[in-house]
Each structure stands twice: as structure tokens, then as C-alpha cells.
PDB file of N, CA and C in Angstrom:
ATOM      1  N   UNK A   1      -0.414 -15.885 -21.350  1.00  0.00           N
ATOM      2  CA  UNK A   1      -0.962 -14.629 -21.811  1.00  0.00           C
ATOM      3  C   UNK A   1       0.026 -13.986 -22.773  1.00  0.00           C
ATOM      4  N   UNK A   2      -0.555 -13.046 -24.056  1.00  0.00           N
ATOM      5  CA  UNK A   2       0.520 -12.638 -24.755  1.00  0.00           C
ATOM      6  C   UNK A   2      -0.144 -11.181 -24.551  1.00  0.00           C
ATOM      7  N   UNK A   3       1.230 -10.456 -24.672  1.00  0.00           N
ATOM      8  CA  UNK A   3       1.137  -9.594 -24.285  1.00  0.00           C
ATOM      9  C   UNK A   3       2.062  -8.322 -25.923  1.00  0.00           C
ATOM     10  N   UNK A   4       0.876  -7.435 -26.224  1.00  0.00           N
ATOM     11  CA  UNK A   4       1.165  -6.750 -27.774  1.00  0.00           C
ATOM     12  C   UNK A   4       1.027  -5.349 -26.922  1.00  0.00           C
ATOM     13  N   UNK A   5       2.615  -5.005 -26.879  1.00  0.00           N
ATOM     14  CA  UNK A   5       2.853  -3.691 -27.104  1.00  0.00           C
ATOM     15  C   UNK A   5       3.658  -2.508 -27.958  1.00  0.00           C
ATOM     16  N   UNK A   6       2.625  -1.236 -28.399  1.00  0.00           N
ATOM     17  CA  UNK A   6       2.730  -0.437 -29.319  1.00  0.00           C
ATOM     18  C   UNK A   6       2.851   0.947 -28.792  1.00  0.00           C
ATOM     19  N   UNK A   7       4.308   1.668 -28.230  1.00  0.00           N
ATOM     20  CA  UNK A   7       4.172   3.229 -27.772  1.00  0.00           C
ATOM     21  C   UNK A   7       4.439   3.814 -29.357  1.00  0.00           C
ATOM     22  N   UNK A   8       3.102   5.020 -29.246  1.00  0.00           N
ATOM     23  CA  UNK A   8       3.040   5.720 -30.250  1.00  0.00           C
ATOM     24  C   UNK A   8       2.981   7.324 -29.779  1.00  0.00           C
ATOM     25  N   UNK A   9       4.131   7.562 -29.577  1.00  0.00           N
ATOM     26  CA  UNK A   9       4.417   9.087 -29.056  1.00  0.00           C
ATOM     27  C   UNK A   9       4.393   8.687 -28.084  1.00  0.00           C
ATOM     28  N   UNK A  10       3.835   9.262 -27.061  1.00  0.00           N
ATOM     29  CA  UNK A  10       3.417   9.084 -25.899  1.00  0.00           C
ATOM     30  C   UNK A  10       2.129   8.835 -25.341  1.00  0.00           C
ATOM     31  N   UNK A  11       1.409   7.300 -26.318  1.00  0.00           N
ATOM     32  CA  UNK A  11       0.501   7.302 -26.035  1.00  0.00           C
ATOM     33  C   UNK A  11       0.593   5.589 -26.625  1.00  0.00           C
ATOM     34  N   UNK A  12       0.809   4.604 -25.106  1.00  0.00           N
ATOM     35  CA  UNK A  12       0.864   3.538 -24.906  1.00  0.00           C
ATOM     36  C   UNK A  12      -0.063   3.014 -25.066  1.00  0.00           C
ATOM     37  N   UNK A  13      -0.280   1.493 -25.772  1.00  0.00           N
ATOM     38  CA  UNK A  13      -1.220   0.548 -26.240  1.00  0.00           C
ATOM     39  C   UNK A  13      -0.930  -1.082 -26.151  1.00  0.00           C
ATOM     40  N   UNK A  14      -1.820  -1.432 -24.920  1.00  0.00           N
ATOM     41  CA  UNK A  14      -1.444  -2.475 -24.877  1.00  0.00           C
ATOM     42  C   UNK A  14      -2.291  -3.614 -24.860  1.00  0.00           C
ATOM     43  N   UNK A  15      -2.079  -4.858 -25.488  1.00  0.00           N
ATOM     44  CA  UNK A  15      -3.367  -5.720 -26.038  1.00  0.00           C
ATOM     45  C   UNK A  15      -2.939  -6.449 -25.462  1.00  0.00           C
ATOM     46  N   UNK A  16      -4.204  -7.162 -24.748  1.00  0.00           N
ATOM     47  CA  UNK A  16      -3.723  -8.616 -23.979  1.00  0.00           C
ATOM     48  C   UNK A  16      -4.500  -9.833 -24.402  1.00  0.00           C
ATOM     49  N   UNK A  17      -3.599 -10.974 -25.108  1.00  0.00           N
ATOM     50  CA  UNK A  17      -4.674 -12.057 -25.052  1.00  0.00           C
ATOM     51  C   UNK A  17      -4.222 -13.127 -24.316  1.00  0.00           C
ATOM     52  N   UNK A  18      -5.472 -13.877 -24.092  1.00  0.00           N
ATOM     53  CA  UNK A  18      -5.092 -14.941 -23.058  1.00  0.00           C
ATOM     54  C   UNK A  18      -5.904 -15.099 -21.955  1.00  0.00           C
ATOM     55  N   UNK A  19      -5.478 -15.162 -20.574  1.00  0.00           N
ATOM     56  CA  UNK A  19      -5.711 -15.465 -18.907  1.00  0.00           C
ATOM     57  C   UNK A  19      -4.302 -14.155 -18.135  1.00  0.00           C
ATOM     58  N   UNK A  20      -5.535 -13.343 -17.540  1.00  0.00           N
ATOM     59  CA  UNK A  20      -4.568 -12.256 -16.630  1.00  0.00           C
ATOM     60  C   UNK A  20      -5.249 -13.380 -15.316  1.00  0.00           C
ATOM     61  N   UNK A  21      -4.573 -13.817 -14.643  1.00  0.00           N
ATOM     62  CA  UNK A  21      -4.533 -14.447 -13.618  1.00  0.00           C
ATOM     63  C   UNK A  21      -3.433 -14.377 -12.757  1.00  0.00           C
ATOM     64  N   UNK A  22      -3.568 -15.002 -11.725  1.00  0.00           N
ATOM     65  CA  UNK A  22      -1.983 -14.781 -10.510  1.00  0.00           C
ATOM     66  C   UNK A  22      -0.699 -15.374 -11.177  1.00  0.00           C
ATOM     67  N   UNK A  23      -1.080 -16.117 -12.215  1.00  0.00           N
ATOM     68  CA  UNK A  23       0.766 -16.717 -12.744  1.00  0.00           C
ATOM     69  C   UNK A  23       1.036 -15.601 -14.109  1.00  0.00           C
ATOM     70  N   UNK A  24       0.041 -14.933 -14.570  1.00  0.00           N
ATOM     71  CA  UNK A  24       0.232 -13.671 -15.750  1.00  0.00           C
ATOM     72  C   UNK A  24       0.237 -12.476 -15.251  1.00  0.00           C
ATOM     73  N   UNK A  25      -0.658 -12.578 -14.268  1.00  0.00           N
ATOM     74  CA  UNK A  25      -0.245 -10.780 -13.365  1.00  0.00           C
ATOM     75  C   UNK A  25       0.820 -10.493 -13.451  1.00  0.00           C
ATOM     76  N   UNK A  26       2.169 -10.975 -12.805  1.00  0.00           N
ATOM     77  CA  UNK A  26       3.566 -10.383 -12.574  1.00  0.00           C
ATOM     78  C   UNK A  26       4.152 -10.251 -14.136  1.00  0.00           C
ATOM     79  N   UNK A  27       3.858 -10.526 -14.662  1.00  0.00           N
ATOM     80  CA  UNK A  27       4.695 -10.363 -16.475  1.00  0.00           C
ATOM     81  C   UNK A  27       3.679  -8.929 -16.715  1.00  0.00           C
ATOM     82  N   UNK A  28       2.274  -8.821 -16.592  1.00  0.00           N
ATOM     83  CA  UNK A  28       1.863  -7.227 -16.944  1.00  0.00           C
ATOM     84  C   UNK A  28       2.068  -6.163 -16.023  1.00  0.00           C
ATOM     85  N   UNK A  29       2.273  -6.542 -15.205  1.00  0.00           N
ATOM     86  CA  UNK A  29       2.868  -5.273 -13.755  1.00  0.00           C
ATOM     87  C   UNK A  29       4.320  -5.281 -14.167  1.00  0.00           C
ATOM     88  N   UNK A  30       4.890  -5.658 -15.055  1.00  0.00           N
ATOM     89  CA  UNK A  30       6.345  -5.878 -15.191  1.00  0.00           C
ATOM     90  C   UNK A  30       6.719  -4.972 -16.410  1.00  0.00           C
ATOM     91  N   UNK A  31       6.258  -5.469 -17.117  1.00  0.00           N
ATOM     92  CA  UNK A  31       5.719  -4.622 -18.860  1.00  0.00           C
ATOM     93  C   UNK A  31       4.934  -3.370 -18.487  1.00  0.00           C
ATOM     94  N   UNK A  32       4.037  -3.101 -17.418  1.00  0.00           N
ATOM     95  CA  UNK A  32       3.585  -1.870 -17.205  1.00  0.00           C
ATOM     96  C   UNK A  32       4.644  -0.950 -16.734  1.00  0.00           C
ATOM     97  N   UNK A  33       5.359  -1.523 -15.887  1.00  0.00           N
ATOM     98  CA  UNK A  33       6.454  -0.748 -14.731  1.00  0.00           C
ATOM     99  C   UNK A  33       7.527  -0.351 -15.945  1.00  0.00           C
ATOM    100  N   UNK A  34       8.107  -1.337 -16.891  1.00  0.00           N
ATOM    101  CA  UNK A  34       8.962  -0.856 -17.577  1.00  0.00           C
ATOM    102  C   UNK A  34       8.461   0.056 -18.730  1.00  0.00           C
ATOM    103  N   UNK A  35       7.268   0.691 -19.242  1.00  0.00           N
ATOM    104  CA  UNK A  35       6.602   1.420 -20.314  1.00  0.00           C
ATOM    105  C   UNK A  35       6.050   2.171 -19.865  1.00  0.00           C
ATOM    106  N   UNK A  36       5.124   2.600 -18.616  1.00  0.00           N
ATOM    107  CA  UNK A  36       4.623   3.783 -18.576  1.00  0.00           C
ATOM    108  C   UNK A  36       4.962   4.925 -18.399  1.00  0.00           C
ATOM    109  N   UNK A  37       6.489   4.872 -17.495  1.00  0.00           N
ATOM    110  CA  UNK A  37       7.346   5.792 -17.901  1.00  0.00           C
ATOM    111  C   UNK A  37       7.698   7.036 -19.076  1.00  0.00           C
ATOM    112  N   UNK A  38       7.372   6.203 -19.989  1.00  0.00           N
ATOM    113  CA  UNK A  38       7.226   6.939 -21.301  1.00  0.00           C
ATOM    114  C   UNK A  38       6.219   7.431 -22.136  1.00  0.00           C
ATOM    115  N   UNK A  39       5.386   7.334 -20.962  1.00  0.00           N
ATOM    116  CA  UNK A  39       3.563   7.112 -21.794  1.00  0.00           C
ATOM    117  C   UNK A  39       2.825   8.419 -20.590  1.00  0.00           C
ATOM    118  N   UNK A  40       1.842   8.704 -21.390  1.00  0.00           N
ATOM    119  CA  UNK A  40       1.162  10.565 -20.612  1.00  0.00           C
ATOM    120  C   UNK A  40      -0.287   9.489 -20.661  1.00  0.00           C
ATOM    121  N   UNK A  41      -0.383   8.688 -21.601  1.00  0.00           N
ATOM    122  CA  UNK A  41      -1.338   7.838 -21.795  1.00  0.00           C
ATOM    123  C   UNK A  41      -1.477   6.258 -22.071  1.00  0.00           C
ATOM    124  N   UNK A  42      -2.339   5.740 -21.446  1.00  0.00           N
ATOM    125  CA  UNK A  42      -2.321   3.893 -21.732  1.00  0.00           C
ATOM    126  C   UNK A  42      -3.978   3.297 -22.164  1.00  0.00           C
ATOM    127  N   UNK A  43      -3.723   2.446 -22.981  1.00  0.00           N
ATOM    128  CA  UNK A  43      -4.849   2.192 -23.754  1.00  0.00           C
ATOM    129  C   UNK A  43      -4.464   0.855 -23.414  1.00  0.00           C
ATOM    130  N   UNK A  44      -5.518  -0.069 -22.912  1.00  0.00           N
ATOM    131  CA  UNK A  44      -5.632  -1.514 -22.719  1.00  0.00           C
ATOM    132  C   UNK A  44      -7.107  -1.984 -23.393  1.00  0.00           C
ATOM    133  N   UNK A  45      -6.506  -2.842 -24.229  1.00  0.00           N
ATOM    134  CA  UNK A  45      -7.318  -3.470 -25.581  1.00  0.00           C
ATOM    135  C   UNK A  45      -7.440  -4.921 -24.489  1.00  0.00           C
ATOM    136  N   UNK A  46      -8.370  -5.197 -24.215  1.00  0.00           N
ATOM    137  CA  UNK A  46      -9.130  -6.224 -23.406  1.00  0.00           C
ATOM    138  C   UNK A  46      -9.975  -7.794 -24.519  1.00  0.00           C
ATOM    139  N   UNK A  47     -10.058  -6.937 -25.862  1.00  0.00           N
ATOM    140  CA  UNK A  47     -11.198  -7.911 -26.735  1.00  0.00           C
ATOM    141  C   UNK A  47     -11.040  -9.126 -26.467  1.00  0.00           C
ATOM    142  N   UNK A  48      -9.249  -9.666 -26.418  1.00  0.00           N
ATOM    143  CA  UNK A  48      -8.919 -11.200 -26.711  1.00  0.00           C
ATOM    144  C   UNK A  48      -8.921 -11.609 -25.116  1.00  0.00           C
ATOM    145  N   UNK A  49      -8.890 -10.698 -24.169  1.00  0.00           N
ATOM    146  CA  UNK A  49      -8.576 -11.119 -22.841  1.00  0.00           C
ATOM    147  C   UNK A  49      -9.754 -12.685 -22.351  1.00  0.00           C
ATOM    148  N   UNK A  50      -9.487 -13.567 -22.119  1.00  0.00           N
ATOM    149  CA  UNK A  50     -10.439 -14.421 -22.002  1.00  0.00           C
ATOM    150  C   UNK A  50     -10.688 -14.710 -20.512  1.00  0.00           C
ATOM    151  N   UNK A  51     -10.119 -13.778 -19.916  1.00  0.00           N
ATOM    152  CA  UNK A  51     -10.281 -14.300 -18.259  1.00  0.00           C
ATOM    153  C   UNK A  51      -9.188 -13.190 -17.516  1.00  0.00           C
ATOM    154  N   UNK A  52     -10.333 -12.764 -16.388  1.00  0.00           N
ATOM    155  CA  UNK A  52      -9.110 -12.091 -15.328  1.00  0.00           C
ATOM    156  C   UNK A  52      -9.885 -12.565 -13.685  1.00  0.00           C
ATOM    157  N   UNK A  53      -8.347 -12.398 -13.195  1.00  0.00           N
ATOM    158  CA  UNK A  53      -8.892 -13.201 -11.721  1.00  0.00           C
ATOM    159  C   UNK A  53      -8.426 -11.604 -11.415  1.00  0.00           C
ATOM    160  N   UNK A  54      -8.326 -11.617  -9.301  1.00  0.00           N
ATOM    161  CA  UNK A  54      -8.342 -10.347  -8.533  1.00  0.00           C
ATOM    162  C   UNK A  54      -6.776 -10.037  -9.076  1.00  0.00           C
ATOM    163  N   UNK A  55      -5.607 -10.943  -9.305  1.00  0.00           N
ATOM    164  CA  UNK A  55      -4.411 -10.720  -9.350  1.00  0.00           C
ATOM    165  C   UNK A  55      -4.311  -9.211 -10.481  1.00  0.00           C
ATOM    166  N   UNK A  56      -5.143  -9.665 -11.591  1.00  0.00           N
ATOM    167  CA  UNK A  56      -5.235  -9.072 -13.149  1.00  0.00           C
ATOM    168  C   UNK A  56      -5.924  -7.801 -12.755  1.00  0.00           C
ATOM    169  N   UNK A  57      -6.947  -8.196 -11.917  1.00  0.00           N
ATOM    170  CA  UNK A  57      -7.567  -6.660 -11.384  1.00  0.00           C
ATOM    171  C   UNK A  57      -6.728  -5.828 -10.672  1.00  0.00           C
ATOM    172  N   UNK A  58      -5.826  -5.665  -9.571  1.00  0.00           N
ATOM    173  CA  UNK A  58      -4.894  -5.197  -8.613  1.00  0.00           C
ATOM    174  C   UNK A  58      -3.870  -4.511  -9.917  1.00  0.00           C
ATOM    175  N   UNK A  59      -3.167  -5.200 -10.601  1.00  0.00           N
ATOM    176  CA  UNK A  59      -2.719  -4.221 -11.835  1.00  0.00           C
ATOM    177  C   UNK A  59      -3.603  -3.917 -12.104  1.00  0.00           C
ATOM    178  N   UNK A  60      -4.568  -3.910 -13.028  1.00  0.00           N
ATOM    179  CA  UNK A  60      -5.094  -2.916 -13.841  1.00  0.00           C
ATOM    180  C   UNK A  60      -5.549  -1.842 -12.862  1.00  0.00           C
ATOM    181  N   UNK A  61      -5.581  -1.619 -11.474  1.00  0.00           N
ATOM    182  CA  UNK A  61      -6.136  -1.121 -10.463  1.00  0.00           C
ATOM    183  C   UNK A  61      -4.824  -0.002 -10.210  1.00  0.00           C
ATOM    184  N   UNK A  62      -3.432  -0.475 -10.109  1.00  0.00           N
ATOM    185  CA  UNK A  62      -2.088  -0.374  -9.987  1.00  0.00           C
ATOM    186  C   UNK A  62      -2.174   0.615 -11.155  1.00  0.00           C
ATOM    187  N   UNK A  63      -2.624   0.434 -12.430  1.00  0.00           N
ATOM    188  CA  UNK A  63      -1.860   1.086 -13.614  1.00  0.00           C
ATOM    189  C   UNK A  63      -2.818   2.133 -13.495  1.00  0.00           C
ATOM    190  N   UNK A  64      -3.930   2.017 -13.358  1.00  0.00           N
ATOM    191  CA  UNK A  64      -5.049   3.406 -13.496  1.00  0.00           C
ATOM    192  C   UNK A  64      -4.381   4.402 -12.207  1.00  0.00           C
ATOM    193  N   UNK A  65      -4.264   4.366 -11.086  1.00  0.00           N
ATOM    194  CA  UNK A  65      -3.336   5.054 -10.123  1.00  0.00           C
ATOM    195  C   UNK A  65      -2.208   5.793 -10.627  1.00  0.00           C
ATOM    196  N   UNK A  66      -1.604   5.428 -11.568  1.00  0.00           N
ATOM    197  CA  UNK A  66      -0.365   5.321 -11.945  1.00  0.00           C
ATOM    198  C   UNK A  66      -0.577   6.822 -12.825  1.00  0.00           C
ATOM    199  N   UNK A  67      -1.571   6.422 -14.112  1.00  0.00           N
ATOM    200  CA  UNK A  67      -2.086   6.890 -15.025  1.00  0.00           C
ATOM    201  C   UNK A  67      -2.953   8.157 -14.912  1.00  0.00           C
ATOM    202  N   UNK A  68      -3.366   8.168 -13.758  1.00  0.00           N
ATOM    203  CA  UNK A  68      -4.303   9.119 -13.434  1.00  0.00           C
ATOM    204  C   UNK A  68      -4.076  10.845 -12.720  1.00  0.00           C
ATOM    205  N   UNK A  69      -2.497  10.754 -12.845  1.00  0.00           N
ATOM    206  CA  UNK A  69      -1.453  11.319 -12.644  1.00  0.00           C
ATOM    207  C   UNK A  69      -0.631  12.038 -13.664  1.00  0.00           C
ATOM    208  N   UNK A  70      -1.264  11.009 -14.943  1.00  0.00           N
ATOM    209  CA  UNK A  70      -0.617  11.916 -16.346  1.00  0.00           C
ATOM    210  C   UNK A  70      -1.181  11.632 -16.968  1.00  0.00           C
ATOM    211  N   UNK A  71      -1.897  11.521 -18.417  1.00  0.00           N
ATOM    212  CA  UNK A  71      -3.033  11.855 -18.952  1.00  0.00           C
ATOM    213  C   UNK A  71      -4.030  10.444 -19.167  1.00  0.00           C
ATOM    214  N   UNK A  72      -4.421   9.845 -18.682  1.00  0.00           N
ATOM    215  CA  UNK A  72      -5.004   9.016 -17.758  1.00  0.00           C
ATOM    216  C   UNK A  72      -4.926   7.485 -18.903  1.00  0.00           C
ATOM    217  N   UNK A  73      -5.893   6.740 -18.570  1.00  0.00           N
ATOM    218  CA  UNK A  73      -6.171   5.337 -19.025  1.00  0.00           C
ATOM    219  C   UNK A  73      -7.153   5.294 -19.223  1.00  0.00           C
ATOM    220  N   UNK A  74      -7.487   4.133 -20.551  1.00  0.00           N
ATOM    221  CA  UNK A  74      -8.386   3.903 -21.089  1.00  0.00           C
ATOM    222  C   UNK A  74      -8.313   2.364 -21.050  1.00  0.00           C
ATOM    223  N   UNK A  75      -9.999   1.343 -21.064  1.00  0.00           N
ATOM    224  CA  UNK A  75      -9.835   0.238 -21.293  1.00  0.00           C
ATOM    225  C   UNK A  75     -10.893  -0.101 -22.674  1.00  0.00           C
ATOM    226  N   UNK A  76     -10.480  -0.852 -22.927  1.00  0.00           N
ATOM    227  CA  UNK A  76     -11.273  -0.608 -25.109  1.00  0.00           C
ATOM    228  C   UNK A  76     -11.796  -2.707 -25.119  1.00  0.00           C
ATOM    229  N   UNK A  77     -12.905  -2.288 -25.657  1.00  0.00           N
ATOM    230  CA  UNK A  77     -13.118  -4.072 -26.256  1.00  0.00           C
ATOM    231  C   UNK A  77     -13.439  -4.801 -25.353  1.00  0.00           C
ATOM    232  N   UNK A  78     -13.429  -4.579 -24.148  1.00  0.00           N
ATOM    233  CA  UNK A  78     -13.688  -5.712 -23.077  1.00  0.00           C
ATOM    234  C   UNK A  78     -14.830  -6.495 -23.770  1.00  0.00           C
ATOM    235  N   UNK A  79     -14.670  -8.070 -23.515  1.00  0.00           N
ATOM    236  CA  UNK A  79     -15.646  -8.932 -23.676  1.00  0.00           C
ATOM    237  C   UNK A  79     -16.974  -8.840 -22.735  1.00  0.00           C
ATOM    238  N   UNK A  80     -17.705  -9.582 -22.775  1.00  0.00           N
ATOM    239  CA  UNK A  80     -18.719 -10.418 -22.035  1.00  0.00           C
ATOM    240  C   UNK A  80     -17.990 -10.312 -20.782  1.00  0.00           C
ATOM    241  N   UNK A  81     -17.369 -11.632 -20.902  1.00  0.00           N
ATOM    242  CA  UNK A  81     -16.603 -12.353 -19.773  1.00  0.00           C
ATOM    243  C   UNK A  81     -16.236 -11.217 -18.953  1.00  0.00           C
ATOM    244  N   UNK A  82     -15.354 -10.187 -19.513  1.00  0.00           N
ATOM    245  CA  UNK A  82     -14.387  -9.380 -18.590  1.00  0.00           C
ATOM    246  C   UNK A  82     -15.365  -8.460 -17.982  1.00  0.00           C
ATOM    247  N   UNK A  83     -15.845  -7.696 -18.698  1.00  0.00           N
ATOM    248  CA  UNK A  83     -17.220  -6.549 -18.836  1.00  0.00           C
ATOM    249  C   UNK A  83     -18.284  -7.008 -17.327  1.00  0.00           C
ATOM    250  N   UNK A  84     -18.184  -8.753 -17.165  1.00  0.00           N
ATOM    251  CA  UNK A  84     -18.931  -8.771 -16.066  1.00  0.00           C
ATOM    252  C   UNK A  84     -18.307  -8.726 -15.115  1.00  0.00           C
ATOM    253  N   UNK A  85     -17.101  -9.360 -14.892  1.00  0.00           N
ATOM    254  CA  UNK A  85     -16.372  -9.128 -13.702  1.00  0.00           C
ATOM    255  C   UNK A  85     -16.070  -7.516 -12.943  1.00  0.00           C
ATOM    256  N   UNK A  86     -15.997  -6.410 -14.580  1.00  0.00           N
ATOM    257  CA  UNK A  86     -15.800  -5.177 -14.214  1.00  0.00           C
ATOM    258  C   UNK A  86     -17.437  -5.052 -13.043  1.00  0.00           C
ATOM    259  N   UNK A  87     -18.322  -4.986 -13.633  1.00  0.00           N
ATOM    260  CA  UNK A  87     -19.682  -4.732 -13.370  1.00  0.00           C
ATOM    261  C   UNK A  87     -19.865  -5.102 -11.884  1.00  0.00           C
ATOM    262  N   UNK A  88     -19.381  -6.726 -11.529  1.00  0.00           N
ATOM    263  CA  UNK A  88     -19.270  -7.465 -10.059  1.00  0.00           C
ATOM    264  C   UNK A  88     -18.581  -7.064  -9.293  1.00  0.00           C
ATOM    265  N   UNK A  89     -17.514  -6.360  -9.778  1.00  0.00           N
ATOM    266  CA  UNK A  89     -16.546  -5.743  -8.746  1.00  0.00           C
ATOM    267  C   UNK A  89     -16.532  -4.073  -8.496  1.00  0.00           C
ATOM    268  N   UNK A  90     -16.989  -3.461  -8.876  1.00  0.00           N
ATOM    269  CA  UNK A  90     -17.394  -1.896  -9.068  1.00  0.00           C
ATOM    270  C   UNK A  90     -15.964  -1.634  -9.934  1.00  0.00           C
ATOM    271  N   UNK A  91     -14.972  -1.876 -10.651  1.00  0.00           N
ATOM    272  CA  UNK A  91     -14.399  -1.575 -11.697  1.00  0.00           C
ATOM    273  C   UNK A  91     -14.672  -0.670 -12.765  1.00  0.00           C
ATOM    274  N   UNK A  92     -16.095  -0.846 -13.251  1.00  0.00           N
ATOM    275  CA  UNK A  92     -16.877  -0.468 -14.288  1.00  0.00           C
ATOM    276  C   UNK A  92     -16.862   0.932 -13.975  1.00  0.00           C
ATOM    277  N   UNK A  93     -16.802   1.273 -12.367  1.00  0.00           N
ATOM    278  CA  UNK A  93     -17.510   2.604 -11.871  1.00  0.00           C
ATOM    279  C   UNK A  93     -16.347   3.157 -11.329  1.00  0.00           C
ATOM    280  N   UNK A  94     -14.981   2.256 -11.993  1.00  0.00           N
ATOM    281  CA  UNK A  94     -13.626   3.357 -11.498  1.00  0.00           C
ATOM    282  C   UNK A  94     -12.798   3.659 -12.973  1.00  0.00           C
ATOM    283  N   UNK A  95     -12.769   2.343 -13.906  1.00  0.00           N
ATOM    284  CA  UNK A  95     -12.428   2.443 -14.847  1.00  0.00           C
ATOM    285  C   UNK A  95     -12.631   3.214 -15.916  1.00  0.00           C
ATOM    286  N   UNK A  96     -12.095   3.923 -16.709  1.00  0.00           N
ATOM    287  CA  UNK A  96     -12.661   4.478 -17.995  1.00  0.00           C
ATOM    288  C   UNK A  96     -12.844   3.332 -19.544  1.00  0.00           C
ATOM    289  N   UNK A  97     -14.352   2.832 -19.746  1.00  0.00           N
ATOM    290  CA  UNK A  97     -14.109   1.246 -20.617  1.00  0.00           C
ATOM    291  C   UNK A  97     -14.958   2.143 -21.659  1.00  0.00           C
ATOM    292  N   UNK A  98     -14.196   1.608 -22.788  1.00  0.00           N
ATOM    293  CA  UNK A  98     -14.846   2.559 -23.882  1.00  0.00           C
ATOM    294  C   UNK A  98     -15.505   0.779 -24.844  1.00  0.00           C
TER     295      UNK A  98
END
């Protein structure tokens, strides 16, 4: 998974392409833990994401908690692919997916 991050003021952006799965989870809970610190806001760009298992969900689950505490999270672009898993898992109905 590659992982494109851009803090602009205080308003974090982060693009993921690839597989968020159990061997890529710990590198974005890692990169989250060390950046949100500095961020009131987080923007996760999903377009290139080609796959997330429960690992990928539990962060993004982790970071909205986190976020929701200072001026919250956003998820942008989700595919097909991802968009259904949100939908299958009630995600859709916790997440903010623009």
C-alpha cells in the first residue's frame, strides 16, 4: 500500500493506494498516530484504495474516534469496491463519505 501524505495547516490529507489489509493496517495506524496530532482535520482520499479487509476498517474506525474530538473526518472517492464494504458493514452510516 502507498501511502500520500499532505498537512496543509491543519488540515490533514491522506491518499491511499493499494490493499489496507492486516499486513498494511499497522503502517496507516502508524502514519495516523504520528500526524494527527497536528491536524483539527483528516481527509482520506479512498479513489485508488483497491481493497480493505476488517484490519483497514478498525483504523479507519480508530481515526474517526480520534477525529471526532477535533474538527472531524472526512472520507472522499471511495470506489465501488470500498463503497460496498462501507454499505455491508454499517460504516456508510458512521462515516462521513463525500
Amino acid at each position: 500500500m502507498k501511502i500520500i501524505k499532505n498537512l496543509n495547516g491543519t488540515n490533514l490529507e491522506i491518499a491511499l493506494e493499494g490493499r489496507l489489509d492486516t499486513t498494511t493496517a499497522p503502517e496507516l495506524e502508524k502514519e495516523l498516530e504520528d500526524s494527527v496530532n497536528a491536524a483539527n482535520e483528516l481527509t482520506l482520499d479512498l479513489e485508488k484504495l483497491d481493497y480493505i479487509s476488517s484490519a483497514g476498517l478498525r483504523v479507519l474506525l480508530s481515526a474517526h474516534k480520534i477525529m471526532s474530538r477535533k474538527g472531524g473526518m472526512k472520507v472522499v472517492k471511495p470506489n465501488e469496491i470500498v463503497n460496498e464494504v462501507f454499505d455491508v458493514t454499517g460504516f456508510s452510516d458512521i462515516l462521513n463519505i463525500e
